[in-house]
Protein backbone atom coordinates (compact mmCIF):
# COMPACT_ATOMS: atom_id res chain seq x y z
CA UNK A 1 29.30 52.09 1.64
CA UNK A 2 31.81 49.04 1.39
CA UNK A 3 30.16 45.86 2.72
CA UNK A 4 33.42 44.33 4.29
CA UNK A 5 31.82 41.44 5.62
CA UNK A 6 31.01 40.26 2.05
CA UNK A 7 34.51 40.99 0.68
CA UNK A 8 35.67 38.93 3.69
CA UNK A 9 33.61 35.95 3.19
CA UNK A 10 33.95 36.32 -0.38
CA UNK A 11 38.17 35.91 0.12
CA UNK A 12 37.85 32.46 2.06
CA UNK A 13 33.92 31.70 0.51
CA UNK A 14 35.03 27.96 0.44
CA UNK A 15 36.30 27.86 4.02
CA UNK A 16 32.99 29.92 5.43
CA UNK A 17 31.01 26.90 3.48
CA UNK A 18 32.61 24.14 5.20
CA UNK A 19 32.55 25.70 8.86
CA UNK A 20 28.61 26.15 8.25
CA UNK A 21 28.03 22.65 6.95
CA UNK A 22 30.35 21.30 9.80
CA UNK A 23 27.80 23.66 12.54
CA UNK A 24 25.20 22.37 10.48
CA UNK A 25 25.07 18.57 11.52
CA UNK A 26 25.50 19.63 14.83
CA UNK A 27 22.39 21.77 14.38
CA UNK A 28 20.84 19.24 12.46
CA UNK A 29 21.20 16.72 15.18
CA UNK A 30 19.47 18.70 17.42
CA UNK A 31 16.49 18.74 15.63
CA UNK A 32 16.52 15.10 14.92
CA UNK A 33 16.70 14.67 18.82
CA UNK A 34 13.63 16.58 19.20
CA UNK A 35 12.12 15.32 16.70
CA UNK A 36 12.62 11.26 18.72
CA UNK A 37 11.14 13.16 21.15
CA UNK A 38 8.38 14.19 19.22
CA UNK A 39 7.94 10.57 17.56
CA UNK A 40 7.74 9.17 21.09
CA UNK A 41 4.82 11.57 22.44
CA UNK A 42 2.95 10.47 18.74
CA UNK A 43 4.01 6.80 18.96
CA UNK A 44 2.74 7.10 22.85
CA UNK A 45 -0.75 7.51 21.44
CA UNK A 46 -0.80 5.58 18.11
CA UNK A 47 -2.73 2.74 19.77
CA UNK A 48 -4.94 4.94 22.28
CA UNK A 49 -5.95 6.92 19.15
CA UNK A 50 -7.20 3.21 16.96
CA UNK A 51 -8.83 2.34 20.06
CA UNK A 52 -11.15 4.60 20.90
CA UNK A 53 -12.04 3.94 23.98
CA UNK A 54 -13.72 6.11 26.63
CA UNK A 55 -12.34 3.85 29.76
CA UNK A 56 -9.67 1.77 31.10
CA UNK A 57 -10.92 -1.39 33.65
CA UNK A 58 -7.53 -2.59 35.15
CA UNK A 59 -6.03 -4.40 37.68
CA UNK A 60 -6.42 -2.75 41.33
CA UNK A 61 -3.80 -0.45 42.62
CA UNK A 62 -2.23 -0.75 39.17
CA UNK A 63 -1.42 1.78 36.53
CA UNK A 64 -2.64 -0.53 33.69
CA UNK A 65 -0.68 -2.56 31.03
CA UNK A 66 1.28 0.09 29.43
CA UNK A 67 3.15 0.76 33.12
CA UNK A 68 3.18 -2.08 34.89
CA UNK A 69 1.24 -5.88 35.38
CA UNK A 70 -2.02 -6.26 35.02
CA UNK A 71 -3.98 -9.38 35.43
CA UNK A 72 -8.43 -9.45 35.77
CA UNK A 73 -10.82 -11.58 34.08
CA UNK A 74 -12.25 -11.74 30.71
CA UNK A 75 -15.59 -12.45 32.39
CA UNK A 76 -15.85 -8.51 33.68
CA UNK A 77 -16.40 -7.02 30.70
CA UNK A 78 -19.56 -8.61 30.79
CA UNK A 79 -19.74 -6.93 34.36
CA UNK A 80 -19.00 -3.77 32.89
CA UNK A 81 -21.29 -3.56 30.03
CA UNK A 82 -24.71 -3.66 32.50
CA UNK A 83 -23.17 -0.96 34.24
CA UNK A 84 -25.94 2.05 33.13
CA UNK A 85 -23.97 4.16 30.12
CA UNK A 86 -21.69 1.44 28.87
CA UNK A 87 -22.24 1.16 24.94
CA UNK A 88 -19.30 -1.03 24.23
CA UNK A 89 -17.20 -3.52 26.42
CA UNK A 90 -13.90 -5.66 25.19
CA UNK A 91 -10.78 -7.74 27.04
CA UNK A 92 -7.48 -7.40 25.64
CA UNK A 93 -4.22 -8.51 26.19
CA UNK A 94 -0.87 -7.03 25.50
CA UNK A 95 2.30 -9.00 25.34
CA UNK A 96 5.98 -8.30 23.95
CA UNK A 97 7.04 -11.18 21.58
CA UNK A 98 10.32 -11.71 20.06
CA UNK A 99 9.99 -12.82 15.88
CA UNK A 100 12.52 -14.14 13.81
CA UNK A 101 12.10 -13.31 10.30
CA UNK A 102 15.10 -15.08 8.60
CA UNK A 103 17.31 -12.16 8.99
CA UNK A 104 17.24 -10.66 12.26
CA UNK A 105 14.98 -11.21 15.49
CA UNK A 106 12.30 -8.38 15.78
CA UNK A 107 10.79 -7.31 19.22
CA UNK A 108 7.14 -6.63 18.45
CA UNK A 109 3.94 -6.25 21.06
CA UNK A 110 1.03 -8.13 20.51
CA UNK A 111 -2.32 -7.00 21.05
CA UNK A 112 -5.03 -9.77 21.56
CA UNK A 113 -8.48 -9.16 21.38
CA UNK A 114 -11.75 -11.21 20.25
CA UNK A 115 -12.10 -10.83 16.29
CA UNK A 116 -16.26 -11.54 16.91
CA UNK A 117 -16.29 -8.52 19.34
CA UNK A 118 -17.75 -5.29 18.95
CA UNK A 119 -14.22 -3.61 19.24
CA UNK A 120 -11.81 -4.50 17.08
CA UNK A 121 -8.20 -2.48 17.48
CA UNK A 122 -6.95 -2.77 13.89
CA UNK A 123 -7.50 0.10 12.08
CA UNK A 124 -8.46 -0.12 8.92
CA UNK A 125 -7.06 3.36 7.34
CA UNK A 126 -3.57 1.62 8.53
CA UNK A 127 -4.24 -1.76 6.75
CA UNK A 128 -1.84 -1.38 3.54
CA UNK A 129 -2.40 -5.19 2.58
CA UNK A 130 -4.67 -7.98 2.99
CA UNK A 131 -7.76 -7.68 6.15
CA UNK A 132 -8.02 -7.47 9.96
CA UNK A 133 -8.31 -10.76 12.07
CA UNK A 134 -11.37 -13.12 11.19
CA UNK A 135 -10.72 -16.12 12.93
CA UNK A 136 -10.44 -17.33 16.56
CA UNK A 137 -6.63 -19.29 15.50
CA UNK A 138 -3.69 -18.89 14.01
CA UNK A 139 -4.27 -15.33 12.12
CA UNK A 140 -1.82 -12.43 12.48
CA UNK A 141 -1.86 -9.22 11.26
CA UNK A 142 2.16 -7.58 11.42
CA UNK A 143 3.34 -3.82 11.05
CA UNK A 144 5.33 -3.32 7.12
CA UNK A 145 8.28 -2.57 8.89
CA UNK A 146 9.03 -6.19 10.51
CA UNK A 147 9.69 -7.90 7.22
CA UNK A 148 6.77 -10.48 7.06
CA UNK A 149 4.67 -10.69 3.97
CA UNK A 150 1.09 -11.87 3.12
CA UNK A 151 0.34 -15.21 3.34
CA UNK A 152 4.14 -15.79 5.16
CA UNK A 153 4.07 -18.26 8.55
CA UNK A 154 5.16 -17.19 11.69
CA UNK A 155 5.79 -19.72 14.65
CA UNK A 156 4.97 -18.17 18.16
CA UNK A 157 5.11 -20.41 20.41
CA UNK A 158 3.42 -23.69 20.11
CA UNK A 159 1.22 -23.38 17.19
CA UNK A 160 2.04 -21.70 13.49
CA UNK A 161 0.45 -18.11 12.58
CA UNK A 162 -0.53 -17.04 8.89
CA UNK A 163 0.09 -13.75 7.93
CA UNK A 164 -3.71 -12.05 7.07
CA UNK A 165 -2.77 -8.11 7.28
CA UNK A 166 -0.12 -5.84 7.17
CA UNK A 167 -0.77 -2.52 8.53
CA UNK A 168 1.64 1.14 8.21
CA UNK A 169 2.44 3.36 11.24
CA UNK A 170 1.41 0.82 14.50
CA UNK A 171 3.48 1.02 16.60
CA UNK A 172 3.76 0.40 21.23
CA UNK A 173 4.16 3.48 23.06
CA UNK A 174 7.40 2.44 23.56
CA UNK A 175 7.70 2.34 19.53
CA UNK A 176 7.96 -1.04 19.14
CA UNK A 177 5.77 -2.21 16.00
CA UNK A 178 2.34 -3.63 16.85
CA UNK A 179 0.65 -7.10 15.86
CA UNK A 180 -2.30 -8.01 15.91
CA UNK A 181 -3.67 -11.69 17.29
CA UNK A 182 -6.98 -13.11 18.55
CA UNK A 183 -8.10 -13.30 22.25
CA UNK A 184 -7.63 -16.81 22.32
CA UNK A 185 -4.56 -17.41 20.79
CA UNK A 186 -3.22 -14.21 23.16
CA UNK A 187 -4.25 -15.99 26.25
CA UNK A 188 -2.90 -19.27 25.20
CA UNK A 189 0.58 -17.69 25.11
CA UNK A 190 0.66 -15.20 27.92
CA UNK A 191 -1.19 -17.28 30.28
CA UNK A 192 -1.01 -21.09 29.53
CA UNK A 193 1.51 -22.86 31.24
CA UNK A 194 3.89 -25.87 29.28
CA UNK A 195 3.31 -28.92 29.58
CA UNK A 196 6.33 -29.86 31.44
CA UNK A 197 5.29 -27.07 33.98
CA UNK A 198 1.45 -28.57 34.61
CA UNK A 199 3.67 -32.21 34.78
CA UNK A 200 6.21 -30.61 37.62
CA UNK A 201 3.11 -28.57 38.98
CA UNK A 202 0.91 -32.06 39.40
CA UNK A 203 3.65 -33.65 41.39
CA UNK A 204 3.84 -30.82 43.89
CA UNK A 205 0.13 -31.28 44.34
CA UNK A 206 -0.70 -27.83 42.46
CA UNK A 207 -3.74 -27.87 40.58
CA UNK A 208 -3.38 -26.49 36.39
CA UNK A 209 -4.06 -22.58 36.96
CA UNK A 210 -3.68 -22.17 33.69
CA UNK A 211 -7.51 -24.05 32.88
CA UNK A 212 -8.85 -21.51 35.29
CA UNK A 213 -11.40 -18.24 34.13
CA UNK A 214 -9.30 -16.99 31.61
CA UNK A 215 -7.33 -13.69 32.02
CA UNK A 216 -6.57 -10.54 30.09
CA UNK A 217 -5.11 -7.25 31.01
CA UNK A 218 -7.65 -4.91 30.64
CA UNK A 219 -10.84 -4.36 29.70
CA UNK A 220 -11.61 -1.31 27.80
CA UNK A 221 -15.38 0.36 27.21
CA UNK A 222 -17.35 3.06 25.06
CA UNK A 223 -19.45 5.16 27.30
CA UNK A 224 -23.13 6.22 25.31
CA UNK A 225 -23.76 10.00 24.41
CA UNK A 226 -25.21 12.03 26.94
CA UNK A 227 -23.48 10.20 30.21
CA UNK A 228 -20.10 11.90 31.54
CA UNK A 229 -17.34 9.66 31.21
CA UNK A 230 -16.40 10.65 34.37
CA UNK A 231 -19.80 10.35 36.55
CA UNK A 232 -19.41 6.60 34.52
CA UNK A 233 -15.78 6.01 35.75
CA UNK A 234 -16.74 6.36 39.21
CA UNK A 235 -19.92 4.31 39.24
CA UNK A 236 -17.25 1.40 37.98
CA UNK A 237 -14.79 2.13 40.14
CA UNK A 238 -17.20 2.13 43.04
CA UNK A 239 -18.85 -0.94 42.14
CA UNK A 240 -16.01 -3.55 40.48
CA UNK A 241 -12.78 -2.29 43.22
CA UNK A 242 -10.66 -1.73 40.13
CA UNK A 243 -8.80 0.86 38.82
CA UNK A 244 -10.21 3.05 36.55
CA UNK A 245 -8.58 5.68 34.17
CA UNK A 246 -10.33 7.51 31.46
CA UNK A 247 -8.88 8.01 28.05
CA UNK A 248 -7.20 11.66 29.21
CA UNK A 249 -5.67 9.69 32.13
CA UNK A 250 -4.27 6.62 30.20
CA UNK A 251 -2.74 9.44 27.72
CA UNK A 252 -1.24 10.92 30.87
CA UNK A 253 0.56 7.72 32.20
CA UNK A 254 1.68 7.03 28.68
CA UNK A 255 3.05 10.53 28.20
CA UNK A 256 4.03 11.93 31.78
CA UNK A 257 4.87 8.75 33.47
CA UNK A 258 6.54 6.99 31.07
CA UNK A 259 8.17 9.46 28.46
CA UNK A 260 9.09 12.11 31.28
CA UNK A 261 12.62 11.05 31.78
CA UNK A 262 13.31 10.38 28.43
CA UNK A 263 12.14 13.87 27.53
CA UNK A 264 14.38 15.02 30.20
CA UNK A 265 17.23 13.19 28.57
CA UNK A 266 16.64 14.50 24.96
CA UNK A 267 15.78 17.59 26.52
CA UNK A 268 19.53 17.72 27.99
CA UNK A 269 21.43 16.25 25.72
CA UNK A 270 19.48 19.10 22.80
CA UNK A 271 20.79 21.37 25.26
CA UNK A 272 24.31 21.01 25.19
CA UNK A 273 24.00 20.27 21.28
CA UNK A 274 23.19 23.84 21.64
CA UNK A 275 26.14 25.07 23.99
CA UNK A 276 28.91 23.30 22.15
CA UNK A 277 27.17 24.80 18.82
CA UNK A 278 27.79 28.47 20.21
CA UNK A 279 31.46 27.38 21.55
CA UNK A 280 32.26 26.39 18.02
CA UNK A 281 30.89 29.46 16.24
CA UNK A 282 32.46 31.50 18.98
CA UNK A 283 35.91 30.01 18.19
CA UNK A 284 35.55 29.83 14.69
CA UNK A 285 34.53 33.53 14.80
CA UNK A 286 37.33 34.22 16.97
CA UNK A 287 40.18 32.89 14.65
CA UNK A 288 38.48 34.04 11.78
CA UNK A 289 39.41 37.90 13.32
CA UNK A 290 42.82 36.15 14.21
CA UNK A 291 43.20 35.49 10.89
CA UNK A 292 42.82 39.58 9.26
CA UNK A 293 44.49 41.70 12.83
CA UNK A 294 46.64 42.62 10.47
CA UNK A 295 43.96 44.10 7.88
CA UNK A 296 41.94 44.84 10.73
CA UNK A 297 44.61 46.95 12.44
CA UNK A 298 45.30 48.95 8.80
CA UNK A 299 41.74 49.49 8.47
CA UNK A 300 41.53 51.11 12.13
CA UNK A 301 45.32 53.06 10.90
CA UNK A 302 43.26 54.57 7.81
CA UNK A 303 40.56 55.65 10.13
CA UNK A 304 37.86 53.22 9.73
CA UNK A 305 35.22 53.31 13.05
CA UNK A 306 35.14 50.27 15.08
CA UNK A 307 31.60 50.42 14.54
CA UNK A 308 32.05 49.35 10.83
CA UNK A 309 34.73 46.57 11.93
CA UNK A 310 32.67 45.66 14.79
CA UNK A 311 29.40 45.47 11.94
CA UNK A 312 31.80 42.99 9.57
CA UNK A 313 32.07 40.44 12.20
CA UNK A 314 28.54 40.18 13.76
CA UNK A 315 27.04 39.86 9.87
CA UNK A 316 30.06 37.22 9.55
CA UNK A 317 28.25 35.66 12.91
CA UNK A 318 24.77 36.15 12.14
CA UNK A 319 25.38 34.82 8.17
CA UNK A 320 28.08 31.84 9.60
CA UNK A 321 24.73 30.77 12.06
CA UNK A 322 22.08 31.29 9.00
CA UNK A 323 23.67 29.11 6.75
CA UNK A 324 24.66 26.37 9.74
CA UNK A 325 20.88 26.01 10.31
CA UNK A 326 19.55 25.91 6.58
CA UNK A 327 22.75 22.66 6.15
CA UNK A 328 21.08 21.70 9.42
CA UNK A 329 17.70 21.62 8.22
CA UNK A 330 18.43 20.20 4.92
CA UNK A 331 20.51 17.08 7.09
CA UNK A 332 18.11 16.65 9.37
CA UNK A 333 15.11 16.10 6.68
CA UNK A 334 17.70 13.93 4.61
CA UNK A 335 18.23 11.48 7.60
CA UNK A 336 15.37 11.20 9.72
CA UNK A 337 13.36 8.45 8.19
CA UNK A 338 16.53 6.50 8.73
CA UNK A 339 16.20 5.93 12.60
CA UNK A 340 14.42 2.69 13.15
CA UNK A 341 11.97 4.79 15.45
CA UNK A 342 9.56 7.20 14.19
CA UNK A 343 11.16 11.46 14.13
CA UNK A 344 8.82 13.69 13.95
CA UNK A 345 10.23 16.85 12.43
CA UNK A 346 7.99 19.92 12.78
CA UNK A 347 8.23 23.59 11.70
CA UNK A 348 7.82 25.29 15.43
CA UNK A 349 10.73 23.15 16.83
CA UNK A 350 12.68 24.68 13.66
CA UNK A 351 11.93 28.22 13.97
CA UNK A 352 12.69 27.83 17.42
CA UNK A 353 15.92 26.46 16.83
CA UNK A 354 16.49 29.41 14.86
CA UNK A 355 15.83 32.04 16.93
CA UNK A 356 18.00 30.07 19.38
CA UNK A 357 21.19 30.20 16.92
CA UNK A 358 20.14 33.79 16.31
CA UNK A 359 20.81 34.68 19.99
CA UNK A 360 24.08 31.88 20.22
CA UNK A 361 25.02 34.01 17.41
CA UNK A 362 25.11 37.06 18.45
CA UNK A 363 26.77 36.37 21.71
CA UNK A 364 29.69 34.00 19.96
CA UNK A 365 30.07 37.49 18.23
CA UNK A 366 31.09 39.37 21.60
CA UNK A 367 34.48 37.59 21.30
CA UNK A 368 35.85 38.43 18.12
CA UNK A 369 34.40 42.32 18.87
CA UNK A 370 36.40 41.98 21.70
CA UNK A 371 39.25 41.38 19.79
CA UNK A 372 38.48 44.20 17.53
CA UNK A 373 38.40 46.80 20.04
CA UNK A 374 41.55 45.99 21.72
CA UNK A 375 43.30 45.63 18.09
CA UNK A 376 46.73 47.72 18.40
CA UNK A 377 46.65 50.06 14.87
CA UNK A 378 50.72 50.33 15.55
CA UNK A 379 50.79 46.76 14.35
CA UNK A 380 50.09 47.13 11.24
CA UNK A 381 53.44 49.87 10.64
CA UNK A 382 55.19 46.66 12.64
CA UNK A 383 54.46 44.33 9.72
């Protein structure tokens, strides 16, 4: 039997090509915008995952740091850790900074925590270069993507930092790259006022809050095996008049509460990626038939079924949507590690995808079988 579809496509091969590759990028985009929102839900956990940490001690009435303010003292950890099944206690802080690294300004979050403390937030299977944070002063450890090198120095503030570590793949859950700085050094810049402000505070008769207990933003804690993290969230909770999330709860803020509408963005813009795919393969398909009425309306004059004219344009539609998603693939994986946030590209989202141009497919077809069926076979005697 005569396979017109491939004589077709094999007339205007070079043409067919083109159209794909052109539905391609389109396809590929789509992927790459689920893929962000992939990167965001793994980026959204990056620092929950080098933690380790069975509970979140934050600021009453407060979702924690990630969402909104938080402010308690670095002395209740130490009111945490008697509390019975507590292993581990530590206070961090978490602050966004602004570095300039000769060439462009970099927005970074700092983590501050105390390098003689039992917790320590650096992994080291992410250290690429140099060590984690030894001293209380003046030691930074930087993401490779910022631009810093070992041994560089970094003003922040009042005082001069020295490069120690540079680790691969920290990032915020906002996707911002991650450094690392000691407790001390952390408080000094988030909380410590300048000294112009404790000179204008003294003359208005306001005493220096800044030499007060110290703050940080949270305090985080290991529960022991054999207590339920739970049972030991409450007994916190009940006792301290914080708030208290467990891990599974701080992974819900950071996932539901933050990345929700952002999803819901991606989610709609993928989704009319998608519709003005299938409009494009529908018209393409449409003036392809345009293109052969004539042929088409001899073939129907020599007796040839509609079913076999009707078969030559859906394998045109199903083949024109095959190769679109293979260029789309292929663009996708060639650009993704281009985006200056992390795309996570996986094989579910793709098959997906191509069931979903499958179906867009199949329906664009309905047009130009449309046009088939109401193809006049007089017109080809008219010339």
């Amino acid at each position: 039997m005569i396979n017109l579809a491939k004589r077709d496509i094999k007339h205007t091969l070079g043409k067919f090509i083109v159209t794909a590759m052109g539905v391609g990028m389109l396809l590929g985009i789509v992927l790459i915008m689920i893929g962000v929102y992939r990167g965001m839900m793994v980026d959204a956990e990056v620092l929950l995952d080098d933690l380790d940490v069975d509970i979140w001690v934050v600021q009453e009435d407060t979702l924690g740091p990630f969402a909104e303010s938080s402010r308690v003292h670095e002395d209740l950890k130490n009111s945490v850790y008697v509390i019975d099944g507590i292993d581990k206690t530590a206070a961090l802080t978490f602050q966004n900074l602004q570095l300039d690294n000769k060439q462009r300004a970099v927005r970074v979050v700092a983590v501050g925590f105390d390098p003689y403390g039992r917790m320590d937030p650096v992994n080291p299977k992410r250290i690429v270069e140099g060590r984690g944070i030894r001293r209380n002063h003046y030691e930074i450890v930087v993401s490779d993507n910022i631009g810093f090198k070992m041994g560089e120095k970094i003003p922040i503030g009042r005082n001069i930092y020295r490069v120690v570590g540079i680790t691969h793949g920290t990032v915020s859950s906002g996707g911002d790259p991650l450094v690392y700085i000691s407790l001390k050094d952390a408080q000094e810049l988030q909380f410590s006022y300048s000294n112009n402000r404790i000179r204008s505070d003294r003359a208005r008769g306001i005493s220096d809050a800044s030499a007060a207990i110290p703050m940080v933003n949270a305090v985080v804690a290991t529960v022991r095996e054999g207590y339920a993290i739970d049972e030991v969230a409450n007994h916190i909770r009940e006792g301290l008049h914080k708030s208290i999330y467990t891990r599974k709860e701080q992974k819900d803020i950071l996932t539901k509460n933050l990345i929700e509408r952002a999803s819901k963005q991606i989610g709609l813009f993928t989704a009319i990626l998608v519709a003005v795919s299938t409009i494009i393969i529908s018209l393409i398909i449409y003036t392809m038939t345009l293109e052969k009425m004539k042929e088409i309306s001899i073939m129907k004059l020599i007796g040839l079924p509609n079913s076999m004219i009707i078969k030559m344009i859906i394998q045109e539609t199903l083949l024109l949507g095959f190769l679109a998603f293979i260029f789309g693939n292929l663009f996708a994986h060639f650009i993704y590690d281009k985006f200056p946030k992390r795309v996570v590209l996986e094989l579910p989202d793709a098959w997906l995808l191509f069931v979903v141009v499958l179906i867009a497919s199949i329906l664009a077809s309905f047009i130009g079988v449309k046009k088939v069926i109401s193809a006049d076979p007089a017109a080809a005697i008219g010339g």
